[in-house]
N, C-alpha and C. Protein backbone atom coordinates (compact mmCIF):
# COMPACT_ATOMS: atom_id res chain seq x y z
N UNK A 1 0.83 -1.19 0.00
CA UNK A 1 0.00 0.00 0.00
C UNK A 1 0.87 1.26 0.00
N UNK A 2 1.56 1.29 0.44
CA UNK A 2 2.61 2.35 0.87
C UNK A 2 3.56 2.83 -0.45
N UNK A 3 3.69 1.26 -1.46
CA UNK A 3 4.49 1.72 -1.92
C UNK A 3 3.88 1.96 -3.29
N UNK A 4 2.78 2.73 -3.51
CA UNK A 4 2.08 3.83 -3.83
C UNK A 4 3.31 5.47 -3.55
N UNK A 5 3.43 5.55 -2.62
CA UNK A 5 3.68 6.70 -2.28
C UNK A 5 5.10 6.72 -2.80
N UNK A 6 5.73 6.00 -3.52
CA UNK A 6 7.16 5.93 -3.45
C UNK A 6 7.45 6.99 -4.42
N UNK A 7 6.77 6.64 -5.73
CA UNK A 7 7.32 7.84 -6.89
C UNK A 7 6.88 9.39 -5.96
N UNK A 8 6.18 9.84 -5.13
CA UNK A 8 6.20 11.46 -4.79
C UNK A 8 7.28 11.45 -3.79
N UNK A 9 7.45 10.56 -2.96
CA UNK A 9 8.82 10.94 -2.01
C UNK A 9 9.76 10.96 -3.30
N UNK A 10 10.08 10.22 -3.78
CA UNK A 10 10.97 10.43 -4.84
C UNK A 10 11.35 11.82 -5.56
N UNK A 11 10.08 12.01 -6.23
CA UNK A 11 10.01 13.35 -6.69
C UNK A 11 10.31 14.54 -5.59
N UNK A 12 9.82 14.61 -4.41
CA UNK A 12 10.31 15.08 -3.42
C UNK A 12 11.62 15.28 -3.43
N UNK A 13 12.40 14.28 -3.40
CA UNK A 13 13.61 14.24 -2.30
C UNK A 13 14.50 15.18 -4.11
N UNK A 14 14.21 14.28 -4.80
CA UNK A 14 14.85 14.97 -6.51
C UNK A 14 14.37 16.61 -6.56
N UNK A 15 13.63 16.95 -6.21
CA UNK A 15 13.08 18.67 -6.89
C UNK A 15 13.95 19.11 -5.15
N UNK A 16 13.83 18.42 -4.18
CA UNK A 16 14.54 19.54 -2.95
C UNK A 16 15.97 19.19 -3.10
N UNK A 17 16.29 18.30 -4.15
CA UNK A 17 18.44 18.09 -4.61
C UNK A 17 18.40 18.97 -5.25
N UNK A 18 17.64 19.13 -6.29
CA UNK A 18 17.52 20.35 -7.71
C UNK A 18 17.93 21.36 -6.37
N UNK A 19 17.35 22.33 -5.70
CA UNK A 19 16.90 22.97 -4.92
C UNK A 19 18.14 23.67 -4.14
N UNK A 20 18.55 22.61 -3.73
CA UNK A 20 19.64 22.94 -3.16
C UNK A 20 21.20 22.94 -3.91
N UNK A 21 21.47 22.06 -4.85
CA UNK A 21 22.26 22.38 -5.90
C UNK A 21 22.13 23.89 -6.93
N UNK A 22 20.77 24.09 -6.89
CA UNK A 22 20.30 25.81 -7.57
C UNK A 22 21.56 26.81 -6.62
N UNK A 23 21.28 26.54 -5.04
CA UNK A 23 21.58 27.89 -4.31
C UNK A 23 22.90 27.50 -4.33
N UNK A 24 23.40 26.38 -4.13
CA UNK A 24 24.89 25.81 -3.97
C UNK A 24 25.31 26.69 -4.95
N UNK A 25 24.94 26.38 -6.56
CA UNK A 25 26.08 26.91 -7.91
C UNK A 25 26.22 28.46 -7.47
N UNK A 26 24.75 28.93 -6.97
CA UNK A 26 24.63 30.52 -7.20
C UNK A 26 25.71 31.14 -5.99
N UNK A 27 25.40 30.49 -4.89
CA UNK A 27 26.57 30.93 -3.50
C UNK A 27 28.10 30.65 -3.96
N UNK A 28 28.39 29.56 -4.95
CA UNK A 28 29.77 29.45 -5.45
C UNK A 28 30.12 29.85 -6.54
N UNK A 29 29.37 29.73 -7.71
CA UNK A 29 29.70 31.01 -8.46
C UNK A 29 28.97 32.38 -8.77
N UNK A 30 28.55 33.13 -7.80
CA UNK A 30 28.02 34.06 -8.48
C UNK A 30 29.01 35.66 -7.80
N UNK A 31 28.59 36.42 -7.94
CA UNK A 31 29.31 37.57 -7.39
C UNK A 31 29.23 37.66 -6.16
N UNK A 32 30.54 37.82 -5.42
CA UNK A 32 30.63 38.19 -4.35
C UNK A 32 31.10 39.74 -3.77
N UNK A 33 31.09 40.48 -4.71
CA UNK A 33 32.06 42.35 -4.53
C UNK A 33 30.71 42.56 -4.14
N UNK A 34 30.34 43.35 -2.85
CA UNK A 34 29.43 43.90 -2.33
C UNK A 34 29.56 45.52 -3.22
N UNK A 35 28.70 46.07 -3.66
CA UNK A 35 29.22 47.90 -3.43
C UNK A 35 27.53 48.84 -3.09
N UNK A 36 27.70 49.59 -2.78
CA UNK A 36 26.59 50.58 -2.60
C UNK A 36 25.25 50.56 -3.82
N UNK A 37 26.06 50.58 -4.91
CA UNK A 37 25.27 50.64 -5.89
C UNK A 37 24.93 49.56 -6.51
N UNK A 38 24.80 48.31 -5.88
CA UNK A 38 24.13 46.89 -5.98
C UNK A 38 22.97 47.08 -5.40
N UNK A 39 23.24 47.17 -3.89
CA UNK A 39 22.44 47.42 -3.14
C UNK A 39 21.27 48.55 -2.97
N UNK A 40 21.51 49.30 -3.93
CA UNK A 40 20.44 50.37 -3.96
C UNK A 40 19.37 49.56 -5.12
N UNK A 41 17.78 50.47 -4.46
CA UNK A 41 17.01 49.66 -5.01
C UNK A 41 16.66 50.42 -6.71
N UNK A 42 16.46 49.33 -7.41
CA UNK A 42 15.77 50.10 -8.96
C UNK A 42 14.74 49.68 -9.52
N UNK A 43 14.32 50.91 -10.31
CA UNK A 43 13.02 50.32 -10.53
C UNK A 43 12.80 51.37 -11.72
N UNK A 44 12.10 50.75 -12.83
CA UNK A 44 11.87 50.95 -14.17
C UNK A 44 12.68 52.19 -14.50
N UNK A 45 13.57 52.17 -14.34
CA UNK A 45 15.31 53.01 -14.76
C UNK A 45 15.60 54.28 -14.51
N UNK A 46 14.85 54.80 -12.66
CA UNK A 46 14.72 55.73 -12.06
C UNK A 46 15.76 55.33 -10.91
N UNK A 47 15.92 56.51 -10.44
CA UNK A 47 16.51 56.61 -9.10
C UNK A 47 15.43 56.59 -8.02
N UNK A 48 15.37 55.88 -7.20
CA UNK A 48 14.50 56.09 -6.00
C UNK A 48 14.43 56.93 -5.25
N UNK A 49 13.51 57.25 -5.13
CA UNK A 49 13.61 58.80 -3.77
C UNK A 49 12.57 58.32 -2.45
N UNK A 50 12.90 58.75 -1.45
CA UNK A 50 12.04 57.97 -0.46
C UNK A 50 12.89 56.88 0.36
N UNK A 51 12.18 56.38 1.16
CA UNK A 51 12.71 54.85 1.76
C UNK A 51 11.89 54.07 0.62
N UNK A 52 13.24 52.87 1.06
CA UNK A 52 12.65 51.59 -0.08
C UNK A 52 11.44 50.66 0.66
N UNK A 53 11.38 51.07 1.90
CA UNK A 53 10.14 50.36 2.15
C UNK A 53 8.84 51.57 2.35
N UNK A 54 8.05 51.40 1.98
CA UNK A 54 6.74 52.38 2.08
C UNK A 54 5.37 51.20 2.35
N UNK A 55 4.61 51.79 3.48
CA UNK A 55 3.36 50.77 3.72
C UNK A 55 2.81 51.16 2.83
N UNK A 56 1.97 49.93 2.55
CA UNK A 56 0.89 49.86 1.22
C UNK A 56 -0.32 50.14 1.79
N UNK A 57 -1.21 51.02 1.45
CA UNK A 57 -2.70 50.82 2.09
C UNK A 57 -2.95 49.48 1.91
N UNK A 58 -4.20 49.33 2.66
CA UNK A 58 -5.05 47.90 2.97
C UNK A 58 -5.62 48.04 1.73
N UNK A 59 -6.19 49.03 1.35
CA UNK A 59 -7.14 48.81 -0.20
C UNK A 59 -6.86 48.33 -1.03
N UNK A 60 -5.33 48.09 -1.06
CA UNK A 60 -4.64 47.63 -2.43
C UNK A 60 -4.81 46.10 -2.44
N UNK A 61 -4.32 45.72 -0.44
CA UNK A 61 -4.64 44.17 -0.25
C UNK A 61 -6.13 43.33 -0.51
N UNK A 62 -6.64 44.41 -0.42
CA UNK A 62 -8.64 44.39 -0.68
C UNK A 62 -8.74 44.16 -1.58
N UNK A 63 -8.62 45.17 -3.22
CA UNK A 63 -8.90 44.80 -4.03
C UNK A 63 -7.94 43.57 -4.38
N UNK A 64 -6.75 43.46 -4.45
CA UNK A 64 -6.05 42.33 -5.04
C UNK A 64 -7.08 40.73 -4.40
N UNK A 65 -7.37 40.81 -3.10
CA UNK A 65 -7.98 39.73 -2.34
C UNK A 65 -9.32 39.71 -3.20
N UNK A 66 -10.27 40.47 -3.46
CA UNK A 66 -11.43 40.17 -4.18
C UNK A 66 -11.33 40.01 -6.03
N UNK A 67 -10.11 40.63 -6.24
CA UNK A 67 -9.92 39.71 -7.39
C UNK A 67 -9.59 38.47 -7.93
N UNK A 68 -8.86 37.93 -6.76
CA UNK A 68 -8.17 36.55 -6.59
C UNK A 68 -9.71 36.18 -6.58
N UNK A 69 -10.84 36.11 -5.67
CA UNK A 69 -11.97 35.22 -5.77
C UNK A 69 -12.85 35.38 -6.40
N UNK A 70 -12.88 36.38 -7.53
CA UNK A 70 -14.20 36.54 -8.66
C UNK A 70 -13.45 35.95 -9.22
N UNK A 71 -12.03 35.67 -9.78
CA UNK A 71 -11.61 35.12 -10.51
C UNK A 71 -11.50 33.68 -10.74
N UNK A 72 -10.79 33.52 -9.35
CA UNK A 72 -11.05 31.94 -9.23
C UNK A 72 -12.29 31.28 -9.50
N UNK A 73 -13.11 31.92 -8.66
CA UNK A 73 -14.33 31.82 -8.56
C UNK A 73 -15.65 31.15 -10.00
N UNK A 74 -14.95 32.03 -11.00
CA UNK A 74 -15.41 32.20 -12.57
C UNK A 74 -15.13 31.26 -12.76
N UNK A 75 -13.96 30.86 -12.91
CA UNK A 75 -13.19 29.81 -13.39
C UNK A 75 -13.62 28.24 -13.76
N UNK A 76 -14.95 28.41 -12.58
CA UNK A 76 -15.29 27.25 -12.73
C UNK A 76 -16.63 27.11 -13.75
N UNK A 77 -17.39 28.51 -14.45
CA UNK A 77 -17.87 28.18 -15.29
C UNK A 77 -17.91 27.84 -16.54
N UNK A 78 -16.60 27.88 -17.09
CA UNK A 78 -15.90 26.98 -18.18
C UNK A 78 -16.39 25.50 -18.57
N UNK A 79 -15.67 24.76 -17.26
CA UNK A 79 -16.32 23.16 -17.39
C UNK A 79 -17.44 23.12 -17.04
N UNK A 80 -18.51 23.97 -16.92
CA UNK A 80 -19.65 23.53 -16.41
C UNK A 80 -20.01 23.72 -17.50
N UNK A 81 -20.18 24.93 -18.41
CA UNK A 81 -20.65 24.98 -19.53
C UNK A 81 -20.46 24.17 -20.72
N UNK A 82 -19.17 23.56 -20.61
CA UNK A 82 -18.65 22.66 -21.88
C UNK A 82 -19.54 21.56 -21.65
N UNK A 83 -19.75 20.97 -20.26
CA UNK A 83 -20.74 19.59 -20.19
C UNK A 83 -21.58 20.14 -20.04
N UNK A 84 -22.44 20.81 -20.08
CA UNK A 84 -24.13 21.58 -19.70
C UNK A 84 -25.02 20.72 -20.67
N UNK A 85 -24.66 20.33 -22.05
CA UNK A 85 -25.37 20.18 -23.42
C UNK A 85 -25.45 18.43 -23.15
N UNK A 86 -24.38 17.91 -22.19
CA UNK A 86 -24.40 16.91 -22.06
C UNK A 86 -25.29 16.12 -20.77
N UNK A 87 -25.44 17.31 -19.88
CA UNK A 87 -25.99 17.05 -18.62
C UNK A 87 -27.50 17.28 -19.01
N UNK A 88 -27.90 17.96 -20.12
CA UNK A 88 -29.24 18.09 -20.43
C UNK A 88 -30.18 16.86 -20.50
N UNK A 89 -29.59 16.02 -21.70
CA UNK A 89 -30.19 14.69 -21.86
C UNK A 89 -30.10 13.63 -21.18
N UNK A 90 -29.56 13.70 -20.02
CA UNK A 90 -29.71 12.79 -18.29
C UNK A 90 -30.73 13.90 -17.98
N UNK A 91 -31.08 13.20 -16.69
CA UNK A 91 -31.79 13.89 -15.15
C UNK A 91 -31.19 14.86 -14.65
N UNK A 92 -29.70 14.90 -14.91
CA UNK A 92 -28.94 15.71 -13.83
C UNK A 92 -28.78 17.23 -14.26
N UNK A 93 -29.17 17.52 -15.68
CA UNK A 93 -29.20 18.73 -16.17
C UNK A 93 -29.97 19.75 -15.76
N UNK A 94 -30.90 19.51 -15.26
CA UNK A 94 -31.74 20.33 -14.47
C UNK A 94 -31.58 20.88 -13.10
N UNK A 95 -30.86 19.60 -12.15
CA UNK A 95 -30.38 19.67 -11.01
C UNK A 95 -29.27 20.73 -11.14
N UNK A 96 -28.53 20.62 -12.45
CA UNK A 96 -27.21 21.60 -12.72
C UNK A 96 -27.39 22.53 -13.06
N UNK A 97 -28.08 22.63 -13.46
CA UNK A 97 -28.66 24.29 -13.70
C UNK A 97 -29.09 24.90 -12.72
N UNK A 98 -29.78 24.75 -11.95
CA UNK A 98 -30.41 25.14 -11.14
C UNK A 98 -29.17 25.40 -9.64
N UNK A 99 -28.35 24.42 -9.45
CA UNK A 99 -27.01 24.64 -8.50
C UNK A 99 -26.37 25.77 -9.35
N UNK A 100 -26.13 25.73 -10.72
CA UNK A 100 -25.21 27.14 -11.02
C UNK A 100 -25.47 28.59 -11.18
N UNK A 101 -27.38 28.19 -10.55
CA UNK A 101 -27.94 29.49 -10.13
C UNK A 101 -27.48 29.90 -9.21
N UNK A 102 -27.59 28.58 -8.37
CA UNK A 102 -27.50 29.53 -6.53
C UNK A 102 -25.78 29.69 -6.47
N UNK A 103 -25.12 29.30 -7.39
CA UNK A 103 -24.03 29.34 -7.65
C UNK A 103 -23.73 31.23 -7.47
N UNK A 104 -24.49 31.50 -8.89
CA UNK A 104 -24.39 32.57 -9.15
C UNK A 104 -24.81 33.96 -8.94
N UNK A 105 -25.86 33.21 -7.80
CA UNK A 105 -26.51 34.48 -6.76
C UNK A 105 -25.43 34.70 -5.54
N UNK A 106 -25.12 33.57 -5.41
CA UNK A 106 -24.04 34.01 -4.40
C UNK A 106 -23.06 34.88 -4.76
N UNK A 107 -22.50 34.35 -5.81
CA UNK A 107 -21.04 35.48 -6.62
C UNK A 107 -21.82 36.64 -6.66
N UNK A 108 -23.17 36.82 -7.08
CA UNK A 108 -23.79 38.28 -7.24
C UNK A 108 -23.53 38.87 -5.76
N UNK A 109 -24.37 38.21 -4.69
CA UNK A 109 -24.74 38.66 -3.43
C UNK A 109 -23.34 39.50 -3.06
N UNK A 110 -21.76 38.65 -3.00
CA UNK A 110 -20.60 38.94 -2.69
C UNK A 110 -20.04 39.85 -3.80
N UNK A 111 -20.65 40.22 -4.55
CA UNK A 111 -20.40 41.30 -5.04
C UNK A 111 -20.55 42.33 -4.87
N UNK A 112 -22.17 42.30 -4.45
CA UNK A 112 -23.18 43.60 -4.17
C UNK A 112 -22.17 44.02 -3.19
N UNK A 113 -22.28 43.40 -1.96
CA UNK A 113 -21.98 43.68 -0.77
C UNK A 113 -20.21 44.44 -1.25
N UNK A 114 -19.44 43.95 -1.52
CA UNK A 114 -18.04 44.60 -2.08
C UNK A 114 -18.30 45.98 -2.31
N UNK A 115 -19.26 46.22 -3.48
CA UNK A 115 -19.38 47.28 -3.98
C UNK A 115 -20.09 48.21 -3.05
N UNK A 116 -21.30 47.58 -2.31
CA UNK A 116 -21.60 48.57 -1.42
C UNK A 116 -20.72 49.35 -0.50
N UNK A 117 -20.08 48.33 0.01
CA UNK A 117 -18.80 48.50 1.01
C UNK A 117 -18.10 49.60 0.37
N UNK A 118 -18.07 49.61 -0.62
CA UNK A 118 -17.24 50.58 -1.59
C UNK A 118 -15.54 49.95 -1.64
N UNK A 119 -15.48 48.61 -1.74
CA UNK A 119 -14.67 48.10 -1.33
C UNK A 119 -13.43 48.24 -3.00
N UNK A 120 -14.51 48.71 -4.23
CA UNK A 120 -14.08 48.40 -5.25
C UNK A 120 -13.27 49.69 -5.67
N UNK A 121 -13.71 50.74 -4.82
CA UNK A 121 -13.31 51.85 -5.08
C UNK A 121 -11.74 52.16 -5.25
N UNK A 122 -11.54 52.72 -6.22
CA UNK A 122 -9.97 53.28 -6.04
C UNK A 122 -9.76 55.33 -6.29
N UNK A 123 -8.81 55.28 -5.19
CA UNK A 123 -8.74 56.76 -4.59
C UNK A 123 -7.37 57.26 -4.74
């Protein structure tokens, strides 16, 4: 039973050798001359002004977080629709339709509410 599991330890133990042979080559051959101007940060071929760390508002984490789940979210009406034509001519096509309603009142409901929140807003 167990030895089921053998090819993913395997793959395991092979992708964390990869892994560590990656940082090995890079720690032995890569540059070691520290200077100031390594270490300064760049960004699209400006000089930085400011500290390199600046807090991000929460809104930014907000919207990025409610895009991750309309998105994901969507995602799943792809395969539902490709078999829909097939689920028709069984029993179960009806049952499926009717789940990718309440499916889709929900995604509405969690929407409304976002937008009410004004959660979508950008300022």
């Amino acid at each position: 039973m167990l030895l089921e599991y053998i090819a993913i330890a395997v793959m395991i133990a092979v992708a964390t050798l990869i892994a560590f042979i990656a940082i090995g080559l890079g720690e032995l051959f890569g540059p070691k001359k520290k200077s100031e101007a390594k270490a300064m940060p760049y960004e699209s071929g400006m000089n930085p002004y400011g500290e390199g760390t600046r807090r991000m508002p929460v809104r930014f984490y907000l919207i990025a977080v409610l895009f991750i789940l309309f998105d994901i979210e969507v995602v799943f009406f792809l395969p539902w629709a490709i078999v829909f034509r097939e689920m028709i001519s069984n029993s179960l096509g009806w049952f499926a339709l009717g789940e990718m309603v309440i499916f889709i009142v929900i995604l509405l409901v969690g929407y409304a509410y976002a937008w009410k929140k004004g959660a979508l807003e950008w300022e």
